[in-house]
PDB file of N, CA and C in Angstrom:
ATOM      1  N   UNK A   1     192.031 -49.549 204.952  1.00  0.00           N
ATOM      2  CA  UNK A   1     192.847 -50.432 204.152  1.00  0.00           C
ATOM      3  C   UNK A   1     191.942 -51.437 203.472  1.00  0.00           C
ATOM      4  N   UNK A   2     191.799 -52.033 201.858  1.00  0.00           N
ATOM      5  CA  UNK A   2     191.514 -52.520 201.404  1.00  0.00           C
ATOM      6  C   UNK A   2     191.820 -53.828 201.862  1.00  0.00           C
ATOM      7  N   UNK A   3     190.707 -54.745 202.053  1.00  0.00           N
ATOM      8  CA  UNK A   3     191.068 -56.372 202.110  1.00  0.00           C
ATOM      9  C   UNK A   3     191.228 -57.184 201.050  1.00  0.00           C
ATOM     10  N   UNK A   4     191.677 -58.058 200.437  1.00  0.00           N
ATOM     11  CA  UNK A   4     191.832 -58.765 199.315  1.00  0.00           C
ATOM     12  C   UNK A   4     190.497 -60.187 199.589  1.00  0.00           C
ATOM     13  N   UNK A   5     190.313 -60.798 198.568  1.00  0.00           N
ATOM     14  CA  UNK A   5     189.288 -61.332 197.861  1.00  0.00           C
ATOM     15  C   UNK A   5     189.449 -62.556 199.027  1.00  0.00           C
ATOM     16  N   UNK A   6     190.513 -62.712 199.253  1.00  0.00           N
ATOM     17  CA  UNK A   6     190.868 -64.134 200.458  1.00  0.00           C
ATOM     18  C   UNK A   6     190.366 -63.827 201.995  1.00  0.00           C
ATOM     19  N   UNK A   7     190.890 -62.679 202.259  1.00  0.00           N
ATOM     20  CA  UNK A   7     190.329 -62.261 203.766  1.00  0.00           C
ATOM     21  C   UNK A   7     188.507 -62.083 203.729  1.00  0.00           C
ATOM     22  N   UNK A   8     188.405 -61.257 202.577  1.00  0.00           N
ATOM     23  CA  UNK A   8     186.942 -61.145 202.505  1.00  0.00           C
ATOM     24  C   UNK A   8     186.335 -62.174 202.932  1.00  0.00           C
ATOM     25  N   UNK A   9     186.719 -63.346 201.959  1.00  0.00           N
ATOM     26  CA  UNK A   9     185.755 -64.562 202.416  1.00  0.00           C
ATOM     27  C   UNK A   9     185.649 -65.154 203.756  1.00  0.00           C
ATOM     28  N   UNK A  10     186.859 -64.875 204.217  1.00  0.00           N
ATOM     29  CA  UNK A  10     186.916 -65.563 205.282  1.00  0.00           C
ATOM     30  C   UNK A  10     186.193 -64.724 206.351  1.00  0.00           C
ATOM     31  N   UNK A  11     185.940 -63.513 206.337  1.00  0.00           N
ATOM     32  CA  UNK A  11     185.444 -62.754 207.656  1.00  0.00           C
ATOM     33  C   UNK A  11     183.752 -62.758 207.073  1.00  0.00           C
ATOM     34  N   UNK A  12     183.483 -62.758 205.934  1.00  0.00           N
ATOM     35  CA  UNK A  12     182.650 -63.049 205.326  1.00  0.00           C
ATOM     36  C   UNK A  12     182.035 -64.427 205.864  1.00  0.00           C
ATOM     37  N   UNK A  13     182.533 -65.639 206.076  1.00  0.00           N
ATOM     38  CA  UNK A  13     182.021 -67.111 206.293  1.00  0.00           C
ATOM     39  C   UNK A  13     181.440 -67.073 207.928  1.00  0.00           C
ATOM     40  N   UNK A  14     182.382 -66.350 208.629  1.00  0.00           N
ATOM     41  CA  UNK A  14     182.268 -66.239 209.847  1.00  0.00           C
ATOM     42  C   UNK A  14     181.694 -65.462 210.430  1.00  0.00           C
ATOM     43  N   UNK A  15     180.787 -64.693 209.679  1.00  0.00           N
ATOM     44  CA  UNK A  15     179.896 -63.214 210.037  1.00  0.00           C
ATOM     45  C   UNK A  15     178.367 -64.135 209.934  1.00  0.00           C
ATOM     46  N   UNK A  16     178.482 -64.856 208.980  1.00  0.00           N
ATOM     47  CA  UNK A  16     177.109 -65.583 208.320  1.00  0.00           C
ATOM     48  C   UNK A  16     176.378 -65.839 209.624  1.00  0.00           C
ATOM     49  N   UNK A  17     176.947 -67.185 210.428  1.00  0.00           N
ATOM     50  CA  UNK A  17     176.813 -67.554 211.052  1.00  0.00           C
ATOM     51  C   UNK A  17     176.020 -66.453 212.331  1.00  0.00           C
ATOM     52  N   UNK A  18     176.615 -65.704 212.707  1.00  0.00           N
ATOM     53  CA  UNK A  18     176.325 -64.370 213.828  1.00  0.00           C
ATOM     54  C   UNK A  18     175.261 -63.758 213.120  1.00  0.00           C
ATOM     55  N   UNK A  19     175.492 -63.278 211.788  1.00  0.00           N
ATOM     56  CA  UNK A  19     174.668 -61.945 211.605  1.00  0.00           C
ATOM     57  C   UNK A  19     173.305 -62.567 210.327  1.00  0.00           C
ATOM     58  N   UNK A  20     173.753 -63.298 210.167  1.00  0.00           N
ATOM     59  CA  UNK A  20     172.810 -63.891 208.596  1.00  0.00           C
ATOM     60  C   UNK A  20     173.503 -63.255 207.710  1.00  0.00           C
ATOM     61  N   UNK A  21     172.758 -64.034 206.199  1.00  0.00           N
ATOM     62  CA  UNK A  21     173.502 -63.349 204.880  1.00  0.00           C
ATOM     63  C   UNK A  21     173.621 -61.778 204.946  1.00  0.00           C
ATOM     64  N   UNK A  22     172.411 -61.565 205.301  1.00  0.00           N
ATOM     65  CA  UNK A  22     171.771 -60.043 204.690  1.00  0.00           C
ATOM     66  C   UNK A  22     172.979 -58.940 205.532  1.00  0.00           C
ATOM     67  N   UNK A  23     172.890 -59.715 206.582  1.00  0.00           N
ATOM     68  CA  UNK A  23     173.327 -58.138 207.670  1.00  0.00           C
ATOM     69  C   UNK A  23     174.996 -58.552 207.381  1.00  0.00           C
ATOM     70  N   UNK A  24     175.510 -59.833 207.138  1.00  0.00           N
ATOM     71  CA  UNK A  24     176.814 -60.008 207.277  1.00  0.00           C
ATOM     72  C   UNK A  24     177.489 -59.321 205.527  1.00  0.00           C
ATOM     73  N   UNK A  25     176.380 -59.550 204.765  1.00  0.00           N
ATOM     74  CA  UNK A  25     176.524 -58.344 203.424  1.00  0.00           C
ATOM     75  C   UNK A  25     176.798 -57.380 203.625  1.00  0.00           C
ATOM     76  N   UNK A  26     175.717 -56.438 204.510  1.00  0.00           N
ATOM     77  CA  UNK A  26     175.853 -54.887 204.823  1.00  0.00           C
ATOM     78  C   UNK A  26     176.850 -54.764 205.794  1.00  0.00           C
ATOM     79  N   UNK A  27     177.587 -55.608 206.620  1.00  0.00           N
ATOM     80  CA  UNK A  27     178.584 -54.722 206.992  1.00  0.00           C
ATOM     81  C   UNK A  27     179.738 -55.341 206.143  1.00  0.00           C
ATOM     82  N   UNK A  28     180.096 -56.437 205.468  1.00  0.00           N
ATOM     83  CA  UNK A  28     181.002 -56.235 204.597  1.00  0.00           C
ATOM     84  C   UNK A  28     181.179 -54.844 203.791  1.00  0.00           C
ATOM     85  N   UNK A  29     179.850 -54.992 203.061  1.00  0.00           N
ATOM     86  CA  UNK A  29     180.052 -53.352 202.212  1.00  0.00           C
ATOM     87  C   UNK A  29     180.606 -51.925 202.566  1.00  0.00           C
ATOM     88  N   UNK A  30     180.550 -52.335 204.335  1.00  0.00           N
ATOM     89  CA  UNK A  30     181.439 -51.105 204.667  1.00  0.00           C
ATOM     90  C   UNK A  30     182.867 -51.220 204.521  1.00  0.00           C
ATOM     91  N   UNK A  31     183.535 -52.090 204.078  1.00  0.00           N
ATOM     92  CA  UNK A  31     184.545 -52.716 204.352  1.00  0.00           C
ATOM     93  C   UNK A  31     185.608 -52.610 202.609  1.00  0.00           C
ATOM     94  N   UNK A  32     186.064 -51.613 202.385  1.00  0.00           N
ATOM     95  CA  UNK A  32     186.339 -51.727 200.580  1.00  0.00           C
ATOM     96  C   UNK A  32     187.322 -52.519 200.268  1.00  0.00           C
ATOM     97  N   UNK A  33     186.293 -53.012 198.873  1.00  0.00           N
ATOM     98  CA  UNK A  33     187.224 -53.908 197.936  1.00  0.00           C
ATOM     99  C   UNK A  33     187.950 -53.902 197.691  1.00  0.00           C
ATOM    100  N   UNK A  34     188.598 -52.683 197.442  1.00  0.00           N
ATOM    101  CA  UNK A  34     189.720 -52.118 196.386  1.00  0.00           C
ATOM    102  C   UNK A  34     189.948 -50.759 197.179  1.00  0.00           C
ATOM    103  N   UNK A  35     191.600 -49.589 196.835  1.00  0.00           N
ATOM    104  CA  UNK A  35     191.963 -49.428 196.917  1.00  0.00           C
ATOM    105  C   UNK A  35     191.077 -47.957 196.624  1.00  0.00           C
ATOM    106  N   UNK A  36     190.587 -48.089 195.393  1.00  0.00           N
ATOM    107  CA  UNK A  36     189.701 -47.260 194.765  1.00  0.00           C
ATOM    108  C   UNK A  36     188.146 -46.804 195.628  1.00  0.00           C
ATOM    109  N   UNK A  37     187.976 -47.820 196.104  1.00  0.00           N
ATOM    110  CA  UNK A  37     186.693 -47.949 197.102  1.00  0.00           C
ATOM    111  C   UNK A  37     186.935 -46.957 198.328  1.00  0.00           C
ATOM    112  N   UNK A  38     188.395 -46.858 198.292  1.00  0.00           N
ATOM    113  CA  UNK A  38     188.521 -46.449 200.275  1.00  0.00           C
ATOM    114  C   UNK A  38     188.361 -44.707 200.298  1.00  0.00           C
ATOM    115  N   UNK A  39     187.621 -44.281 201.123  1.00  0.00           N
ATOM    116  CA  UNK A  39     187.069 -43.086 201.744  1.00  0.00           C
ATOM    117  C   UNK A  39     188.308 -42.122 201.886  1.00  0.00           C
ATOM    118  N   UNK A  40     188.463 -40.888 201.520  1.00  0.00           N
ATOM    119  CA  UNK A  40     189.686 -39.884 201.524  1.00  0.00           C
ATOM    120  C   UNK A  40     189.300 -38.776 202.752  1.00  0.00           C
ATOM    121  N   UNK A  41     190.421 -39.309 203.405  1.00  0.00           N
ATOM    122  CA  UNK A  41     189.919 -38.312 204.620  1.00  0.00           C
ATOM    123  C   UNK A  41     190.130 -36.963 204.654  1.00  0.00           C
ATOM    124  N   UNK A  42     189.736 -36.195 205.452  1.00  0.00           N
ATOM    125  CA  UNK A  42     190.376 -34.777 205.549  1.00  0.00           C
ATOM    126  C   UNK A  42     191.623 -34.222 205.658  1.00  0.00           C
ATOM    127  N   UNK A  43     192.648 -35.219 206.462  1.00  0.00           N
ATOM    128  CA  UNK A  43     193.511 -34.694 206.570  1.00  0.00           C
ATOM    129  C   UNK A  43     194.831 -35.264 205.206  1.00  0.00           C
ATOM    130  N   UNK A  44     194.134 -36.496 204.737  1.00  0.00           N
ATOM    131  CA  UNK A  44     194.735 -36.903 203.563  1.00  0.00           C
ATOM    132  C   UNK A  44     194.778 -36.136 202.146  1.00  0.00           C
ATOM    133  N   UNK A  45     193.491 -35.375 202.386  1.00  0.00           N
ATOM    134  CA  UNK A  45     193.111 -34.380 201.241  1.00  0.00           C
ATOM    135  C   UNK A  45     193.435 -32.767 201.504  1.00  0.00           C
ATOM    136  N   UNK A  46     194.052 -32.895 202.468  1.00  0.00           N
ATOM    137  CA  UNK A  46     194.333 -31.357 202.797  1.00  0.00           C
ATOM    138  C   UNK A  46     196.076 -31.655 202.941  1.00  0.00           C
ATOM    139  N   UNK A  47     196.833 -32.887 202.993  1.00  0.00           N
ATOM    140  CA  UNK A  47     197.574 -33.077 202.905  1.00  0.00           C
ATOM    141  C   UNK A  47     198.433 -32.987 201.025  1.00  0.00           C
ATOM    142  N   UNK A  48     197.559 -33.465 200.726  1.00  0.00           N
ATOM    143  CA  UNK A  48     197.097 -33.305 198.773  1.00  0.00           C
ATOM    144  C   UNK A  48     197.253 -32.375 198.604  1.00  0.00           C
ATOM    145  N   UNK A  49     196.524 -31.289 198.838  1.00  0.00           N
ATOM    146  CA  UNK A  49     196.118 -30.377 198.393  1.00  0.00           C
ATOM    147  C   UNK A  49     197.292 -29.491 198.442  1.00  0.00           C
ATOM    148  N   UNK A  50     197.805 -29.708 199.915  1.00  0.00           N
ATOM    149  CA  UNK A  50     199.273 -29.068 200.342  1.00  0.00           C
ATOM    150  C   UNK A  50     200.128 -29.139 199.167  1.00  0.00           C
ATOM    151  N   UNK A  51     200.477 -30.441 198.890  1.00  0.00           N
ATOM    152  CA  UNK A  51     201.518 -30.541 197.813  1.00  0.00           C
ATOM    153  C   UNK A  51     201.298 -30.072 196.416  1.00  0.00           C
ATOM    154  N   UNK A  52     199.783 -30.269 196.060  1.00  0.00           N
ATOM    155  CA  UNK A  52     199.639 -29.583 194.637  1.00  0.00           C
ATOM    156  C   UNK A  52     199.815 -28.252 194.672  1.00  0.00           C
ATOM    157  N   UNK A  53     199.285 -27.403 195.647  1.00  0.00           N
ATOM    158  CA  UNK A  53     199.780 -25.628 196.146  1.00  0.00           C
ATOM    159  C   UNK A  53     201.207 -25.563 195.711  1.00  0.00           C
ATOM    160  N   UNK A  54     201.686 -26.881 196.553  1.00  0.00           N
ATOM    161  CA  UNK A  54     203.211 -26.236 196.514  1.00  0.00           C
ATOM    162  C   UNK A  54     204.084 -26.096 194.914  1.00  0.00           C
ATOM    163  N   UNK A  55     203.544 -27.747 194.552  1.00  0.00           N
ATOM    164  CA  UNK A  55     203.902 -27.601 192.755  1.00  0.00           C
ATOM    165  C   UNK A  55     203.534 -26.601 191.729  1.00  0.00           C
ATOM    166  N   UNK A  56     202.148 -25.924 192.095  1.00  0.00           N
ATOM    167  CA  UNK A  56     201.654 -25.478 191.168  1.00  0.00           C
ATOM    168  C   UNK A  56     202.442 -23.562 191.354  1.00  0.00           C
ATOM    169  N   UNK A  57     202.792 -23.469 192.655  1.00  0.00           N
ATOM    170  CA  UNK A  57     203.890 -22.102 192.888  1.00  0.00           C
ATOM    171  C   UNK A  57     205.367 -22.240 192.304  1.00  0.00           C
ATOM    172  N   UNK A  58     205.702 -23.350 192.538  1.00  0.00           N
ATOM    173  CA  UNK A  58     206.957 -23.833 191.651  1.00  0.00           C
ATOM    174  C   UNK A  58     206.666 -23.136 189.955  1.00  0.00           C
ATOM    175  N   UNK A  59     205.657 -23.841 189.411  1.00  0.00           N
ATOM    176  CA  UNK A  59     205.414 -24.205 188.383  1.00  0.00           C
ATOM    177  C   UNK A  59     205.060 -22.536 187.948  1.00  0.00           C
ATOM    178  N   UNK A  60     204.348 -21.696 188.620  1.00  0.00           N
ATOM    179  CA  UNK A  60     204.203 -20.519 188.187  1.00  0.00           C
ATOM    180  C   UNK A  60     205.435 -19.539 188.246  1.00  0.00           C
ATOM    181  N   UNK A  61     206.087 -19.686 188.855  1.00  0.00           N
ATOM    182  CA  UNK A  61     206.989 -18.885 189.563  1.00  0.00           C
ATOM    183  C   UNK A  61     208.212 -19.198 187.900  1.00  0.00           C
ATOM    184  N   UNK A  62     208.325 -20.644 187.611  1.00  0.00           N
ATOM    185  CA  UNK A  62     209.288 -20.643 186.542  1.00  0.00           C
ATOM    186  C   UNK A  62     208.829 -20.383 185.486  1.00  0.00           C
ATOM    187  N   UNK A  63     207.114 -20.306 184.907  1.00  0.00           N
ATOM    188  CA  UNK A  63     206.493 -19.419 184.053  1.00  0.00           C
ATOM    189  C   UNK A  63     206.690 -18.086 184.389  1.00  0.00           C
ATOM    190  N   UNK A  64     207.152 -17.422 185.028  1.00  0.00           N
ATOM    191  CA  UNK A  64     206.978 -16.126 185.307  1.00  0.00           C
ATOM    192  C   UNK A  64     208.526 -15.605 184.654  1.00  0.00           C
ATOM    193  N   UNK A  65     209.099 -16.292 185.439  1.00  0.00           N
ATOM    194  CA  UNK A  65     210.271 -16.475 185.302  1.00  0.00           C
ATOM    195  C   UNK A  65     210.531 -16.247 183.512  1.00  0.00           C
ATOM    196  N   UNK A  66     209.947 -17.052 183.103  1.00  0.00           N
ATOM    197  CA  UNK A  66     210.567 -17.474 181.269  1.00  0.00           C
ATOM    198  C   UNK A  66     209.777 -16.387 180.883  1.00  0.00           C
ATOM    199  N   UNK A  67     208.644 -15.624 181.217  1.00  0.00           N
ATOM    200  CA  UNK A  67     208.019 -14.491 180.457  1.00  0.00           C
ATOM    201  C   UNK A  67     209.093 -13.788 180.739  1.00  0.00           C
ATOM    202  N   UNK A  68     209.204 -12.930 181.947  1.00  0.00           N
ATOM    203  CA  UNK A  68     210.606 -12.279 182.376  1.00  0.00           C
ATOM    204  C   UNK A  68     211.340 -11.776 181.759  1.00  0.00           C
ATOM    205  N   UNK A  69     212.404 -12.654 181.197  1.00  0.00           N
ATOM    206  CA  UNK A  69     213.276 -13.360 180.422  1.00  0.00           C
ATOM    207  C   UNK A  69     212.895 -13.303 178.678  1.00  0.00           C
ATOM    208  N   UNK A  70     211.673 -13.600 178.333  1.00  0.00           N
ATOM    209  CA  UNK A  70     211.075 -13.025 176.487  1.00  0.00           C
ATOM    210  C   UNK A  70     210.932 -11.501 177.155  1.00  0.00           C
ATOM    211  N   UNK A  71     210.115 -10.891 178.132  1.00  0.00           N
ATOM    212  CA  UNK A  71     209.883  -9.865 177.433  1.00  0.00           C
ATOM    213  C   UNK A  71     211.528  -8.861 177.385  1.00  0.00           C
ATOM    214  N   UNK A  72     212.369  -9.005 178.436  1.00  0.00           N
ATOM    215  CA  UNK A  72     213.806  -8.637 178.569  1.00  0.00           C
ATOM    216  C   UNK A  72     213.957  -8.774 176.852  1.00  0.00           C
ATOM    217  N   UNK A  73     214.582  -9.775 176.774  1.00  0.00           N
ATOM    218  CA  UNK A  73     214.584  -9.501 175.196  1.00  0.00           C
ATOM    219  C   UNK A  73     214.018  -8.963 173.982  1.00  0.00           C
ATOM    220  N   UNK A  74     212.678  -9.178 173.956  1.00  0.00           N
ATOM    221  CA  UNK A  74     212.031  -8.356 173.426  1.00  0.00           C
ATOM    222  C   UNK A  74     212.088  -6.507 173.470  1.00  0.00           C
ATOM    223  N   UNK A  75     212.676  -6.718 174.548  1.00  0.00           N
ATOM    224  CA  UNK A  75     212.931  -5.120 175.082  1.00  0.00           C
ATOM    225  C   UNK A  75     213.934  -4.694 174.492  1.00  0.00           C
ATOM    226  N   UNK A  76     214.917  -5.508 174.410  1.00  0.00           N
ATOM    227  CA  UNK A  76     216.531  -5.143 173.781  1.00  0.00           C
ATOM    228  C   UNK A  76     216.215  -5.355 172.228  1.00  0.00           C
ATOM    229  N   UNK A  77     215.328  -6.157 171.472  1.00  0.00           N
ATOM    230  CA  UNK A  77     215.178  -6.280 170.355  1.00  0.00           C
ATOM    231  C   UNK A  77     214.675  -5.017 169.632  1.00  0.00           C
ATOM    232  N   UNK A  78     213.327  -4.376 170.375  1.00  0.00           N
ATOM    233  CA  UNK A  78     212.982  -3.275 170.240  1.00  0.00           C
ATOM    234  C   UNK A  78     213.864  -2.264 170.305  1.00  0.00           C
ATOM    235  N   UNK A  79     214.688  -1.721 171.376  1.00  0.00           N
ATOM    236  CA  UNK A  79     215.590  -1.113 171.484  1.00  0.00           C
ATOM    237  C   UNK A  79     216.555  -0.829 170.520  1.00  0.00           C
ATOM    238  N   UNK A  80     217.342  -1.756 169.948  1.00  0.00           N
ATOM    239  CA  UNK A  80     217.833  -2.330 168.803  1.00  0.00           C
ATOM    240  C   UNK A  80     217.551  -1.600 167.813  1.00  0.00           C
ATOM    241  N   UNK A  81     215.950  -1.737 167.294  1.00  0.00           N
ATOM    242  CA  UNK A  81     215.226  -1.583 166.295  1.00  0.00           C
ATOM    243  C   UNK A  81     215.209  -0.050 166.266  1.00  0.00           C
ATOM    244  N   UNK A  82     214.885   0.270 167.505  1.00  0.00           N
ATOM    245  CA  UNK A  82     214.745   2.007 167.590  1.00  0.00           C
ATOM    246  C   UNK A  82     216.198   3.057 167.121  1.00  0.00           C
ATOM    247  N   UNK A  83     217.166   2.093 167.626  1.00  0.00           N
ATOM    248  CA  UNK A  83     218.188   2.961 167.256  1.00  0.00           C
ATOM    249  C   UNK A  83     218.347   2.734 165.849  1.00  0.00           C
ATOM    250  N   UNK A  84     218.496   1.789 165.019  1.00  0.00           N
ATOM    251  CA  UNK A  84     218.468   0.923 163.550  1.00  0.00           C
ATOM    252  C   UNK A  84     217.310   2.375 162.955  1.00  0.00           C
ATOM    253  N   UNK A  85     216.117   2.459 163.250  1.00  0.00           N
ATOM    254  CA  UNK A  85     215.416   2.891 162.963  1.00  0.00           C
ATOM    255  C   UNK A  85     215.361   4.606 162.928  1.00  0.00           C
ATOM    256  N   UNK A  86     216.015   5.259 164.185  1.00  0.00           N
ATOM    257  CA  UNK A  86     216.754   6.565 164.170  1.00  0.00           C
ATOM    258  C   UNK A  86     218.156   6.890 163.164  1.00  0.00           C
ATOM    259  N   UNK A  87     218.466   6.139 163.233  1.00  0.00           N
ATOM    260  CA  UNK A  87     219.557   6.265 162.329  1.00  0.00           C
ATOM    261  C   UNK A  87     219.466   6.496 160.635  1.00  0.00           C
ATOM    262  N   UNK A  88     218.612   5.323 160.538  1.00  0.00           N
ATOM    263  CA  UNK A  88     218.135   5.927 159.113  1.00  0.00           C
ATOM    264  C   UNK A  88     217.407   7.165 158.756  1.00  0.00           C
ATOM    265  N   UNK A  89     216.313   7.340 159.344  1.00  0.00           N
ATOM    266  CA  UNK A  89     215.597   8.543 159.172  1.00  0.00           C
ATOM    267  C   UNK A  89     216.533   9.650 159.613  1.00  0.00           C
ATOM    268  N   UNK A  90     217.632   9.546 160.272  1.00  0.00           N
ATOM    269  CA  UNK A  90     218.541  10.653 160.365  1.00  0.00           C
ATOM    270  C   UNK A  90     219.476  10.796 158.670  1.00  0.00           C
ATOM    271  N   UNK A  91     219.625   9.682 158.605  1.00  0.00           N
ATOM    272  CA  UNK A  91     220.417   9.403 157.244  1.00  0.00           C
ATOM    273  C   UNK A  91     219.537  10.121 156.176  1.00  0.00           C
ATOM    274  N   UNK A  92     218.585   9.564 156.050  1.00  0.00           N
ATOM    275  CA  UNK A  92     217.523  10.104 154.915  1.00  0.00           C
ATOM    276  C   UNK A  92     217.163  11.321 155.236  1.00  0.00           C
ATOM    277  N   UNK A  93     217.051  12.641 156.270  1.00  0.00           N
ATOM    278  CA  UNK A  93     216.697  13.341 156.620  1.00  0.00           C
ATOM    279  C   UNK A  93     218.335  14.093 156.159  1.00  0.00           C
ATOM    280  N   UNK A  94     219.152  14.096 156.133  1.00  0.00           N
ATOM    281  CA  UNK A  94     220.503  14.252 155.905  1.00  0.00           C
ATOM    282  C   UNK A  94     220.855  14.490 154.572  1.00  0.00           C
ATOM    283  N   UNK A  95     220.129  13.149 153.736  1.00  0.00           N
ATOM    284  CA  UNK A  95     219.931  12.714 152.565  1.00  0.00           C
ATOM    285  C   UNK A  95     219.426  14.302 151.518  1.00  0.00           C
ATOM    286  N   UNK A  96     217.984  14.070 152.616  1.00  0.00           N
ATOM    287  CA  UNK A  96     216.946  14.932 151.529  1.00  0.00           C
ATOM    288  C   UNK A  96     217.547  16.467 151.913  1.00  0.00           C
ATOM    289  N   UNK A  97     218.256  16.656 153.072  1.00  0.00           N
ATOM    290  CA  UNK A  97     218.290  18.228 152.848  1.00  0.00           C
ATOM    291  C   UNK A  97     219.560  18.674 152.173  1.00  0.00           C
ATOM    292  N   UNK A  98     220.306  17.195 151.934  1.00  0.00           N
ATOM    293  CA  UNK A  98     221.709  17.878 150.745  1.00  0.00           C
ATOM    294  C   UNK A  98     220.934  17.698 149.281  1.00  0.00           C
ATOM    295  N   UNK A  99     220.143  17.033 148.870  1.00  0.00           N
ATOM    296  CA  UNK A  99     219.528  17.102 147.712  1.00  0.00           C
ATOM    297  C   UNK A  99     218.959  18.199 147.463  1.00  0.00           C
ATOM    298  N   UNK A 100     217.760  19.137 148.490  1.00  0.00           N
ATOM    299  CA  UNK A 100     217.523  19.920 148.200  1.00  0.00           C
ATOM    300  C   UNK A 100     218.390  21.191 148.652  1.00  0.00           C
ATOM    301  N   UNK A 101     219.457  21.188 149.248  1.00  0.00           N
ATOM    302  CA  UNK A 101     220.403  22.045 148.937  1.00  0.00           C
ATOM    303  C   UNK A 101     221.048  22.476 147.481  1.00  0.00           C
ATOM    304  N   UNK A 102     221.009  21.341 146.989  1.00  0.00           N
ATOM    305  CA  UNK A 102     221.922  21.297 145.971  1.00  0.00           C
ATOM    306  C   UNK A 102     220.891  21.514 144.689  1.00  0.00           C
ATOM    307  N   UNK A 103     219.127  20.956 144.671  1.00  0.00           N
ATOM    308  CA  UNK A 103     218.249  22.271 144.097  1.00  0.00           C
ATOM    309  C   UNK A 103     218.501  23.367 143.781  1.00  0.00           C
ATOM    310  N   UNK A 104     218.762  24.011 144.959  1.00  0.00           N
ATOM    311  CA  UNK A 104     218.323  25.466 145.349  1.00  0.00           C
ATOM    312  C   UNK A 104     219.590  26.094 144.477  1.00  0.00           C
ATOM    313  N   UNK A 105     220.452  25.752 145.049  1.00  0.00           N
ATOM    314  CA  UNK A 105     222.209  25.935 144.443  1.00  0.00           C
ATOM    315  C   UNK A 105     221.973  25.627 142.559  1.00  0.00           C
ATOM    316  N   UNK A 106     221.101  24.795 141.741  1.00  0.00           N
ATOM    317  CA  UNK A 106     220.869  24.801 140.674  1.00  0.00           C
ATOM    318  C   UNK A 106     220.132  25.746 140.379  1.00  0.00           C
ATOM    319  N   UNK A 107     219.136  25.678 140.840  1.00  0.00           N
ATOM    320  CA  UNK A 107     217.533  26.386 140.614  1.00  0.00           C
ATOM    321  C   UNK A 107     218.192  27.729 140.111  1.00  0.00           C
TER     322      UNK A 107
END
């Protein structure tokens, strides 16, 4: 746990005395300033780590999900297209052999 600027001094004033400047410095410095300063333990970081695993399976799972879901459609769009696309060439295939029926019947 971080100490604030008030406690510092004070365990700070009262170290002097016991340890001298120098040594009552060096073990302050073990002691962090800030919040930012403080040491991440193992089980705090494996605790972390836990939860980002867990978000980041969430997070894939509903990407997976929404591909899913485009290519499904994409599938029916295609599909769509294929029959759209049989149909005509049946039409035109229909087309060209009454035209050239009707050649032959001139010719």
């Amino acid at each position: 746990m971080a100490l604030d600027a008030k406690h510092r001094s004070s365990i700070y004033q009262k170290l002097v005395p016991l340890l001298g400047d120098e040594d009552a410095n060096a073990l302050m410095s073990e002691f962090p300033a800030s919040e930012a300063d403080e040491l991440v333990t193992k089980q705090f970081l494996r605790a972390e780590l836990a939860e980002l695993r867990s978000e980041l399976r969430g997070e894939m799972a509903e990407l997976r999900s929404e591909l899913f879901g485009e290519v499904r459609g994409l599938d029916a769009r295609l599909a769509a297209l294929e029959t759209k696309l049989t149909l005509r060439i049946g039409a035109a295939a229909a087309a060209q052999t009454t035209v050239l029926g009707a050649l032959v019947l001139l010719g």
